[in-house]
N, C-alpha and C. Protein backbone atom coordinates (compact mmCIF):
# COMPACT_ATOMS: atom_id res chain seq x y z
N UNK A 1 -13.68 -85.07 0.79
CA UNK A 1 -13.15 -84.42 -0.41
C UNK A 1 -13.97 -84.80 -1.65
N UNK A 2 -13.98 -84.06 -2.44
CA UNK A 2 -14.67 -84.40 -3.71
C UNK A 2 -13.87 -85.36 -5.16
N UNK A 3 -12.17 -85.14 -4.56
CA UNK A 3 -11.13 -86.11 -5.17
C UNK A 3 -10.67 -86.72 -4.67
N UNK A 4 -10.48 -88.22 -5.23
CA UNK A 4 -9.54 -88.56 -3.82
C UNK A 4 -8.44 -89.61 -4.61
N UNK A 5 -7.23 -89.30 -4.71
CA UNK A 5 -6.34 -90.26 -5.45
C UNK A 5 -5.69 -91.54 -4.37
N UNK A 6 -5.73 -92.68 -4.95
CA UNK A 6 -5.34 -94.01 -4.16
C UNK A 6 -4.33 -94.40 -5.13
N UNK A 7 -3.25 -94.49 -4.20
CA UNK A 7 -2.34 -95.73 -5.03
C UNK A 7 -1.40 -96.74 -3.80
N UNK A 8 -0.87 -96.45 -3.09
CA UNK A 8 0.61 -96.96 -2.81
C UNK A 8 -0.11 -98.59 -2.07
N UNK A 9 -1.62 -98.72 -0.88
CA UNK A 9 -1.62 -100.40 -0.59
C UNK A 9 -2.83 -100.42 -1.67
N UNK A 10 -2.95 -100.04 -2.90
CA UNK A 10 -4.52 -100.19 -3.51
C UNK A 10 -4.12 -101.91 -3.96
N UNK A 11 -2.59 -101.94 -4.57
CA UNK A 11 -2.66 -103.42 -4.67
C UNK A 11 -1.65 -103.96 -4.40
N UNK A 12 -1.30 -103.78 -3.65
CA UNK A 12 -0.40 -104.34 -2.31
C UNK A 12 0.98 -104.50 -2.90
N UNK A 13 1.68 -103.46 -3.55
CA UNK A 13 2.83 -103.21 -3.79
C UNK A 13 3.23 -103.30 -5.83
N UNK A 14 1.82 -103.58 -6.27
CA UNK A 14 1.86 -104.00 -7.78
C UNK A 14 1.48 -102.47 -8.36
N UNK A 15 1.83 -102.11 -9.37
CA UNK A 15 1.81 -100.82 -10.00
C UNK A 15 0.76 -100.10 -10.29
N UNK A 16 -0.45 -99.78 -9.66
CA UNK A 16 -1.53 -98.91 -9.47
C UNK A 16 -1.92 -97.66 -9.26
N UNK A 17 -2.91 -96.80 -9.65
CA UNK A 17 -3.27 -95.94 -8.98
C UNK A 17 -4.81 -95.18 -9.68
N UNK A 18 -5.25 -94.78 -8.42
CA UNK A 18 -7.12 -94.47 -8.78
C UNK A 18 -7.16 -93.09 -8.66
N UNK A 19 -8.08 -92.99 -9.35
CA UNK A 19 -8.90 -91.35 -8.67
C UNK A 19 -10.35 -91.64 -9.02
N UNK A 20 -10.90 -91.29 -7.55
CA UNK A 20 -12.02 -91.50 -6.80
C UNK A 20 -12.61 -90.17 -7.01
N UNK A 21 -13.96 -90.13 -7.54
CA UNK A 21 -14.21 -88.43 -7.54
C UNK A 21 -16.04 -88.56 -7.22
N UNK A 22 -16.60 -87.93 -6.93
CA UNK A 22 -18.05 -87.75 -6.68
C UNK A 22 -18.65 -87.84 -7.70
N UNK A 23 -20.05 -87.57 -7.94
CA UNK A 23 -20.47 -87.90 -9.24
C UNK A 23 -20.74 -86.88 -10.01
N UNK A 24 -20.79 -85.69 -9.04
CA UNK A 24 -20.96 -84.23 -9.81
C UNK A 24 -19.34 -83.52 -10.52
N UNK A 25 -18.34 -84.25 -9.70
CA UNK A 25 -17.21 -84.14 -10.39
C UNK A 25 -16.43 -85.11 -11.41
N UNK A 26 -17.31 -85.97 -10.91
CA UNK A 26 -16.73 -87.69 -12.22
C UNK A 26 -16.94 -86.86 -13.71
N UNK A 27 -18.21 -86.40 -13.42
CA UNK A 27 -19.03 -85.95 -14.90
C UNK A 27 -18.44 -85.11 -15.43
N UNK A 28 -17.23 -84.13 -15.21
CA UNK A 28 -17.09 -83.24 -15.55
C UNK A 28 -15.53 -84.00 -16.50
N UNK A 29 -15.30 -85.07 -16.40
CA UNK A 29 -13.97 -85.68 -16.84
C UNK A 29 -14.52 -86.22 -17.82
N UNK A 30 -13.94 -86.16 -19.08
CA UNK A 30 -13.73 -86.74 -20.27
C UNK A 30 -13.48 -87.56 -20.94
N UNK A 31 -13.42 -88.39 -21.77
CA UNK A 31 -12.06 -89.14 -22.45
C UNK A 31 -11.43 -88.53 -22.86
N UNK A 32 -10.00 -89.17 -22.30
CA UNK A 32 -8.82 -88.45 -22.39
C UNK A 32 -8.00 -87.73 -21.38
N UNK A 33 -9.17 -86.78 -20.84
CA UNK A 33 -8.31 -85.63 -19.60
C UNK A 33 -8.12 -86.75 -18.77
N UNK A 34 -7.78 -87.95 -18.80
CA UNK A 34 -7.13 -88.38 -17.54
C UNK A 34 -6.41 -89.66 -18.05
N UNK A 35 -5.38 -89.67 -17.90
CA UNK A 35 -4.86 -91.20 -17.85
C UNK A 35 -3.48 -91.50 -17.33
N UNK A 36 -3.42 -92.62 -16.93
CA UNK A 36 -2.02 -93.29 -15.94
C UNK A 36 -1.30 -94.16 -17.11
N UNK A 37 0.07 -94.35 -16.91
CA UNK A 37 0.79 -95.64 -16.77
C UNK A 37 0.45 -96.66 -16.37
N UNK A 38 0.14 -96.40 -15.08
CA UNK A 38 -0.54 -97.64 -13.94
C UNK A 38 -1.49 -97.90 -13.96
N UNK A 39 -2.63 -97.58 -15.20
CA UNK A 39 -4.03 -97.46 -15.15
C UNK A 39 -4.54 -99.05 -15.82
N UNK A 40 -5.43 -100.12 -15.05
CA UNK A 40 -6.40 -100.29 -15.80
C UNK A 40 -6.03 -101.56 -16.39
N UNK A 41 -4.91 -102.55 -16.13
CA UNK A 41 -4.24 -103.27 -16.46
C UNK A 41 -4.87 -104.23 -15.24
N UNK A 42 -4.92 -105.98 -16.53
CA UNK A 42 -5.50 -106.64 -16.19
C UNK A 42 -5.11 -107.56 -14.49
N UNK A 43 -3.94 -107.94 -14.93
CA UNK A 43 -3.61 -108.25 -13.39
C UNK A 43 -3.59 -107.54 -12.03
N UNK A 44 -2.94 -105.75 -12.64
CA UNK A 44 -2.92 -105.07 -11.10
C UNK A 44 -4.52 -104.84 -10.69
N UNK A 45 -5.61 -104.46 -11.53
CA UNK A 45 -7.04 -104.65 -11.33
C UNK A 45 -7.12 -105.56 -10.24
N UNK A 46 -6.82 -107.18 -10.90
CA UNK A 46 -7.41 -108.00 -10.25
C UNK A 46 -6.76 -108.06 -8.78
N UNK A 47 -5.45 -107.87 -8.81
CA UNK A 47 -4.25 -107.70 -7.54
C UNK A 47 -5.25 -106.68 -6.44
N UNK A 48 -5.76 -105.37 -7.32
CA UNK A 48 -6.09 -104.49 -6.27
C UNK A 48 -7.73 -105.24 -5.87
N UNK A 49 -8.21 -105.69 -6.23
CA UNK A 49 -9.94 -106.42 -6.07
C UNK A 49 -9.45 -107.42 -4.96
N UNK A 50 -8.44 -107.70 -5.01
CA UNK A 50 -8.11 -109.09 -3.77
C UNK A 50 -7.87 -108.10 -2.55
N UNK A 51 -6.91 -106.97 -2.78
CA UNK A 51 -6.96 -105.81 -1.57
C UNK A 51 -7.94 -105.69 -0.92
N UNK A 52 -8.42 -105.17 -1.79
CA UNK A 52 -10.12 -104.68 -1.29
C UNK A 52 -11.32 -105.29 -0.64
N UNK A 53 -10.59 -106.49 -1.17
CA UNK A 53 -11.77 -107.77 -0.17
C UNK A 53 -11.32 -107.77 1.04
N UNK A 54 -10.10 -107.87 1.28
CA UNK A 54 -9.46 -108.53 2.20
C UNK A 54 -9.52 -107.00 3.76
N UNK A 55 -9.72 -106.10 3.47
CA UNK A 55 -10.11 -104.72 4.27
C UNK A 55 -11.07 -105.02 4.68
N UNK A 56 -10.97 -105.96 5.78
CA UNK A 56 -12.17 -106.05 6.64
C UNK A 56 -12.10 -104.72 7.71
N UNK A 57 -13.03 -104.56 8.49
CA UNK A 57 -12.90 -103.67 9.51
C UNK A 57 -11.58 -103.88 10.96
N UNK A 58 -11.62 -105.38 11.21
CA UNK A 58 -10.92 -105.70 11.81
C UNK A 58 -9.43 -105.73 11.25
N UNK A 59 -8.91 -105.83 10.50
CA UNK A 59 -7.96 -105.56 9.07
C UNK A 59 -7.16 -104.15 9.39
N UNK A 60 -8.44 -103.11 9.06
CA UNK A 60 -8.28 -101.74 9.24
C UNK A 60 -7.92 -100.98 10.58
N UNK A 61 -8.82 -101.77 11.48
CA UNK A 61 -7.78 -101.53 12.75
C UNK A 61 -6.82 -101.99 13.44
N UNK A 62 -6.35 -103.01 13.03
CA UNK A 62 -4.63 -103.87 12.93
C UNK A 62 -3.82 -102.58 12.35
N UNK A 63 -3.88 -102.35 11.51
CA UNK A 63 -3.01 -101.22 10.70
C UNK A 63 -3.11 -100.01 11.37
N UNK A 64 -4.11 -99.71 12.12
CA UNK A 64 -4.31 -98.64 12.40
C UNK A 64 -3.50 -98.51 13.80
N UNK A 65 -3.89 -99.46 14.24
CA UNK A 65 -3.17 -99.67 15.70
C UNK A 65 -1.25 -100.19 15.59
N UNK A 66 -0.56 -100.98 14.78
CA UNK A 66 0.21 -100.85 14.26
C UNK A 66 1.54 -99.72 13.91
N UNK A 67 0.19 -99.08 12.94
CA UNK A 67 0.94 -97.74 12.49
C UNK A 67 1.27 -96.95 13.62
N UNK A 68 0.66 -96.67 15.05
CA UNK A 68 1.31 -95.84 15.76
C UNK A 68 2.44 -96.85 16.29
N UNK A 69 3.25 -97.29 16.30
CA UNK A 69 4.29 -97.85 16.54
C UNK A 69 5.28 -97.00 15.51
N UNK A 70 4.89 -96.79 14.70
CA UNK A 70 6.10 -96.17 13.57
C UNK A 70 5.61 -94.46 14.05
N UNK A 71 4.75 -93.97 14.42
CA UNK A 71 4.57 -92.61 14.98
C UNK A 71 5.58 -92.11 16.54
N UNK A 72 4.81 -93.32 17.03
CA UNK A 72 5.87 -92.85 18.70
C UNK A 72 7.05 -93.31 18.38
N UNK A 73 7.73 -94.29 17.39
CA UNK A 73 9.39 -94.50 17.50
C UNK A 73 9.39 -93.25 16.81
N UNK A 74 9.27 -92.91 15.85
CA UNK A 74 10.19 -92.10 14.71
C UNK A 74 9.83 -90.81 15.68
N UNK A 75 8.52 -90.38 16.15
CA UNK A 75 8.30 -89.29 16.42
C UNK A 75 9.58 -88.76 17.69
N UNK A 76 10.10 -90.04 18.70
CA UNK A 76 11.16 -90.13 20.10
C UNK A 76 12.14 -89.86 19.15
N UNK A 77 12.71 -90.54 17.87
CA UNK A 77 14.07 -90.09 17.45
C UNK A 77 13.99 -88.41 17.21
N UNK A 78 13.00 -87.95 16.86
CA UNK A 78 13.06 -86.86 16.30
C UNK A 78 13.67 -85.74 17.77
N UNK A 79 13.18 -86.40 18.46
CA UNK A 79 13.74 -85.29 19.86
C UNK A 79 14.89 -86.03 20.15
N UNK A 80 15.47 -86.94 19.85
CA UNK A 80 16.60 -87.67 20.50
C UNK A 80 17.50 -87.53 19.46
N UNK A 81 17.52 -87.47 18.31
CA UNK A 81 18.85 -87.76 17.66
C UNK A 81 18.62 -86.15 16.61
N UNK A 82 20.07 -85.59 17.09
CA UNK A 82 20.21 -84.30 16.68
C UNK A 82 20.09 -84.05 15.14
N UNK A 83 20.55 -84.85 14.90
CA UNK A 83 20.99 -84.54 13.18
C UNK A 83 19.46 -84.83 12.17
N UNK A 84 18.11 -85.62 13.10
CA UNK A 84 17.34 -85.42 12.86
C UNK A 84 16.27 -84.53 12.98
N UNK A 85 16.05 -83.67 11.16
CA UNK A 85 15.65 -82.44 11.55
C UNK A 85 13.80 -82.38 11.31
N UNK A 86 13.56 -83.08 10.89
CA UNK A 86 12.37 -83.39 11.31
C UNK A 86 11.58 -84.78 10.85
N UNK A 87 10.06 -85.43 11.52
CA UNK A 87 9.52 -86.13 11.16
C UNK A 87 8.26 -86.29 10.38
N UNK A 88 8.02 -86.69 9.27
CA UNK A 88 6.91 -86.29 9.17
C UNK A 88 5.99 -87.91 8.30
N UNK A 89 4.73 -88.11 8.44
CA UNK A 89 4.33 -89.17 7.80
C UNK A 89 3.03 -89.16 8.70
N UNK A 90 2.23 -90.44 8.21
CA UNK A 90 0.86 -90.81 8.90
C UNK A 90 0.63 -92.76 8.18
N UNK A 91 0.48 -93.59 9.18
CA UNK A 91 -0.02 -94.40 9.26
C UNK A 91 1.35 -95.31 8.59
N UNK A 92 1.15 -96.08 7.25
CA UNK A 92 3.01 -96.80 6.98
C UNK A 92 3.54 -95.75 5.94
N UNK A 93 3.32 -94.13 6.10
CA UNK A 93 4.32 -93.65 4.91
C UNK A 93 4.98 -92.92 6.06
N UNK A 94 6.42 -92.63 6.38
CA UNK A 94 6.75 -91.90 6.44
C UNK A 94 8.35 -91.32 6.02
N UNK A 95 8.77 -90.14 6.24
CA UNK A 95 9.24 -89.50 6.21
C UNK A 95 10.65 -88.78 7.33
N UNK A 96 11.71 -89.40 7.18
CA UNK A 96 13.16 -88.92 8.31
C UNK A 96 14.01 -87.82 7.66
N UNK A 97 13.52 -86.53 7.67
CA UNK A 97 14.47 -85.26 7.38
C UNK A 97 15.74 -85.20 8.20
N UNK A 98 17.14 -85.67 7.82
CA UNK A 98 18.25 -85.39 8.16
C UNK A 98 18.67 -84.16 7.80
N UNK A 99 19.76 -83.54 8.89
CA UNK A 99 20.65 -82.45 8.41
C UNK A 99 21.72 -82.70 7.01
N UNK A 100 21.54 -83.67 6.64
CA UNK A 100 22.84 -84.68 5.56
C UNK A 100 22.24 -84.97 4.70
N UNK A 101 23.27 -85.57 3.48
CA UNK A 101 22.47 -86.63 2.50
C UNK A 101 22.78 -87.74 3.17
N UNK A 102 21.28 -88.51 2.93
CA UNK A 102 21.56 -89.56 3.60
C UNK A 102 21.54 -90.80 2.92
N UNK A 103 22.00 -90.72 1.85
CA UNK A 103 22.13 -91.92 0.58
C UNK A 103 23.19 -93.12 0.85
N UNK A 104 24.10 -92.58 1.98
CA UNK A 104 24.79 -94.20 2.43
C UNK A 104 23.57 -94.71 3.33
N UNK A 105 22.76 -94.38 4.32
CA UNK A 105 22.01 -95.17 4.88
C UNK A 105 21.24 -96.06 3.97
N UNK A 106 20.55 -95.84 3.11
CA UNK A 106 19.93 -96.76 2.31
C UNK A 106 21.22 -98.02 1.87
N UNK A 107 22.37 -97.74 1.75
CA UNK A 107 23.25 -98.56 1.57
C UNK A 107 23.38 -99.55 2.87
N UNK A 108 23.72 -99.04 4.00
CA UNK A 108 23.86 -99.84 5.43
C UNK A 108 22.49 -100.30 5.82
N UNK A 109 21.32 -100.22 6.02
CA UNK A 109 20.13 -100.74 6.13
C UNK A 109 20.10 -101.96 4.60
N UNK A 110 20.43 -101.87 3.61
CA UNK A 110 20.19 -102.74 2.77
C UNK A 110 21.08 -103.77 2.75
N UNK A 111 22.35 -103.63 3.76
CA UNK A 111 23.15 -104.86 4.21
C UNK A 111 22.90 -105.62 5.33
N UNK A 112 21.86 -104.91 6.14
CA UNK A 112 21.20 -105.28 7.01
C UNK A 112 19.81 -105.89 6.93
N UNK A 113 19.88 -105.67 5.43
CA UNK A 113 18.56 -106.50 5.21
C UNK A 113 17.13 -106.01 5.41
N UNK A 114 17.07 -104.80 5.48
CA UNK A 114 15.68 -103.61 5.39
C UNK A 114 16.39 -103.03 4.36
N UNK A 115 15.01 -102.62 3.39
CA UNK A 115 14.60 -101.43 2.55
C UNK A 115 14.43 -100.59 2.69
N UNK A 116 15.23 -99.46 2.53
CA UNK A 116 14.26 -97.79 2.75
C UNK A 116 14.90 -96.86 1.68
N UNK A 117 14.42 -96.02 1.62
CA UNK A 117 14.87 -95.17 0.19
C UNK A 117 15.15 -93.87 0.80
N UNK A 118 15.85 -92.91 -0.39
CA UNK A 118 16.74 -91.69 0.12
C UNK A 118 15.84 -90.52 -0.85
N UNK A 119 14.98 -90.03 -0.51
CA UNK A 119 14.36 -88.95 -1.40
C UNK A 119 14.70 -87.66 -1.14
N UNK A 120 14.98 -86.48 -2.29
CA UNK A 120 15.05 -84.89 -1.75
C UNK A 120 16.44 -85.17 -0.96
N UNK A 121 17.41 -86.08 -1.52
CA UNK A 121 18.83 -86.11 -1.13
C UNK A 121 18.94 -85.98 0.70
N UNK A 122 18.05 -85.83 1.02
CA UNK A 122 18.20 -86.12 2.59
C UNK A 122 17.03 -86.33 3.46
N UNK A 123 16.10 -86.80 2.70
CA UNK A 123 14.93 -87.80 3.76
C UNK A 123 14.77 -89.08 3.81
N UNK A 124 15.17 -89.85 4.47
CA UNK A 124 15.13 -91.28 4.62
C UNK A 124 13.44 -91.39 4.10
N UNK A 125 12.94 -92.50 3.26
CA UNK A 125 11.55 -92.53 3.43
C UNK A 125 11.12 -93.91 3.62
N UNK A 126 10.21 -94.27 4.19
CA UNK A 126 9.22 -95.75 4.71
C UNK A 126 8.24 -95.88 3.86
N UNK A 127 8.13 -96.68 3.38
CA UNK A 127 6.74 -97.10 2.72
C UNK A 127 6.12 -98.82 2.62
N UNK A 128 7.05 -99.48 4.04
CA UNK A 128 6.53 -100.76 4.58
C UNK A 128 4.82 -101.34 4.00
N UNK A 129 4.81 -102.44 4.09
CA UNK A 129 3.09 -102.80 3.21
C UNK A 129 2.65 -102.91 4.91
N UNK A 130 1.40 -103.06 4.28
CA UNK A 130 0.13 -102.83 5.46
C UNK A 130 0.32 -104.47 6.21
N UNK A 131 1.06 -105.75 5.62
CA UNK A 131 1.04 -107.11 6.40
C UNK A 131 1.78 -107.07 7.41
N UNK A 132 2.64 -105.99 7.66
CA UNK A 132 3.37 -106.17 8.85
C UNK A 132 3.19 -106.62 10.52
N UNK A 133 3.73 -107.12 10.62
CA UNK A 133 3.44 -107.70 12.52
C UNK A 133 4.36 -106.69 12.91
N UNK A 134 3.54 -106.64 14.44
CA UNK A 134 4.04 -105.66 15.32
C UNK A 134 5.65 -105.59 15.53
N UNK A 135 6.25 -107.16 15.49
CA UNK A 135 7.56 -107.43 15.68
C UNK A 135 8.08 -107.53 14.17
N UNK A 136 7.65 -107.43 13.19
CA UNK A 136 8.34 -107.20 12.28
C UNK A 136 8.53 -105.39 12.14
N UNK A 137 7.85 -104.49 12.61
CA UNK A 137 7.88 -103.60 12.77
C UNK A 137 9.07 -102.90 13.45
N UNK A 138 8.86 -103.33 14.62
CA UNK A 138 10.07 -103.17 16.01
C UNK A 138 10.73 -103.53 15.25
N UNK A 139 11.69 -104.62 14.88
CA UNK A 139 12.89 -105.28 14.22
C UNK A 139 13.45 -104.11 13.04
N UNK A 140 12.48 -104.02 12.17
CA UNK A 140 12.84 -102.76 10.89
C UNK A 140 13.05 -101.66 11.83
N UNK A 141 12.64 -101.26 12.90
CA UNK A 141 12.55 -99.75 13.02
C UNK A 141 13.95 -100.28 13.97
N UNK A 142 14.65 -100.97 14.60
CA UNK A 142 15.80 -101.00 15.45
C UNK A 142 16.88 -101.30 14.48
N UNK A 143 16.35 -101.96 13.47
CA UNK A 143 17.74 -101.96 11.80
C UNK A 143 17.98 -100.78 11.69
N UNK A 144 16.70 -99.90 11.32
CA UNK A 144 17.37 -98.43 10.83
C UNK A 144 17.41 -97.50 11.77
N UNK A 145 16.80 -97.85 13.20
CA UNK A 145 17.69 -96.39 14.11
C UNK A 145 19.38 -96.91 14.56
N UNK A 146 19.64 -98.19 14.34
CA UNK A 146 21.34 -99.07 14.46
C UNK A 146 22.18 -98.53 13.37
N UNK A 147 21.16 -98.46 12.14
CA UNK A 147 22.14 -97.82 11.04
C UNK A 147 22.13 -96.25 11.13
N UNK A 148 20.94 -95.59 11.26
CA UNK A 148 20.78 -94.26 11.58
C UNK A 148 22.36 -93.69 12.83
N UNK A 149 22.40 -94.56 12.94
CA UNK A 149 23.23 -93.95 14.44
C UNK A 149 24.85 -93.99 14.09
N UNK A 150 24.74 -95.09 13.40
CA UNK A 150 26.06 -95.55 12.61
C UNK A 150 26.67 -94.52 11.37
N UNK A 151 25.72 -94.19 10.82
CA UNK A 151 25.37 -93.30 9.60
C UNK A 151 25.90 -92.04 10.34
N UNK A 152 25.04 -91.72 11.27
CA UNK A 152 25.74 -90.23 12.08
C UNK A 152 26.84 -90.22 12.47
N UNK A 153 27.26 -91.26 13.12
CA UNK A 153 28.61 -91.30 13.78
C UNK A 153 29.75 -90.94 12.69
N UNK A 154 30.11 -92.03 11.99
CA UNK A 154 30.80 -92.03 10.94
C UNK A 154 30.60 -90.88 10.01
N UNK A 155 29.86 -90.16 9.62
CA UNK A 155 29.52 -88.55 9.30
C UNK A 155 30.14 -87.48 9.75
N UNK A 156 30.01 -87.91 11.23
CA UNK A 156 30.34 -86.79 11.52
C UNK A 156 32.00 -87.13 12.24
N UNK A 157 32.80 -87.87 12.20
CA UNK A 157 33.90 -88.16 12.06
C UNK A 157 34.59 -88.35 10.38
N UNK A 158 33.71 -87.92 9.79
CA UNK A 158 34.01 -87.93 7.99
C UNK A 158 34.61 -89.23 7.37
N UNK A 159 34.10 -90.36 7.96
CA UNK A 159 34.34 -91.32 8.01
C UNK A 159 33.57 -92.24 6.32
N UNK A 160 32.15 -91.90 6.15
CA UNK A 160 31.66 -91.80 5.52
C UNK A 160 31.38 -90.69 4.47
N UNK A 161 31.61 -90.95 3.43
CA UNK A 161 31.68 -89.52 2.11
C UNK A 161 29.88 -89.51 2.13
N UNK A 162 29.61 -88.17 1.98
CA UNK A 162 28.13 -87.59 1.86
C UNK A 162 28.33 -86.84 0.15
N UNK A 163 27.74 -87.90 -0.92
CA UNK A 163 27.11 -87.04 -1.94
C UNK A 163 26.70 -85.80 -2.25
């Protein structure tokens, strides 16, 4: 690509974000036509320069190999659990389209002690950091298919109020 915007591991969870552009398109940007919130600030800089070292090749394929662990689970719920209407994501972002709002799950996973957020009132979303171990992985992903299941049940016995 000739653009390329980076933010969510540029510095490992601290408030960032880049745009990467070629040099025939750098040139064409200004002062001014561009600027962030997250831009350019002395600590997340240095936060994201420690990232960047630390992306060794061997690094990159830990994560890489990793991340399909969150592809084949989420991708099996998607054929296994009805009320999930689709999956979508690549590598640690993804994405659980329910038939529901699913804004109590973020509540029952966060008593359970995982994080996950409720976007577009009914997509569960992941955005785990790149340090994860394989078994910290497994563990998060069996918190929220335990609550996922719990979440449905109680739903669909109206057990739980849906926003």
């Amino acid at each position: 690509p000739d653009v390329l915007t980076v933010a969510k591991g540029l510095a490992n969870g601290l408030p960032i974000g880049a745009t990467l552009a070629k040099d025939a398109v750098a040139d064409l940007f200004q002062p001014g036509d561009h600027g962030s919130t997250f831009s350019g600030g002395p600590v997340v800089c240095r936060a994201a320069l420690a990232v960047l070292k630390t992306l060794s090749p061997d690094r990159l394929r830990r994560i890489a190999r990793t991340s399909r662990i969150f592809e084949e689970e989420l991708e099996r719920w998607g054929r296994e659990l009805s009320p999930i209407r689709a999956v979508r994501g690549v590598g640690f972002m993804w994405g659980i389209e329910l038939d529901r709002p699913g804004a109590a799950v973020v509540d029952l996973c966060r008593k359970d002690g995982l994080l996950v957020n409720c976007t577009a009132e009914k997509v569960i979303r992941l955005l785990p950091p790149y340090c994860l171990t394989e078994k910290e992985i497994r563990r998060g992903l069996s918190v929220l298919k335990r609550n996922l299941e719990l979440f449905f049940q109680k739903t669909s016995q109206g057990r739980i109020e849906n926003p």
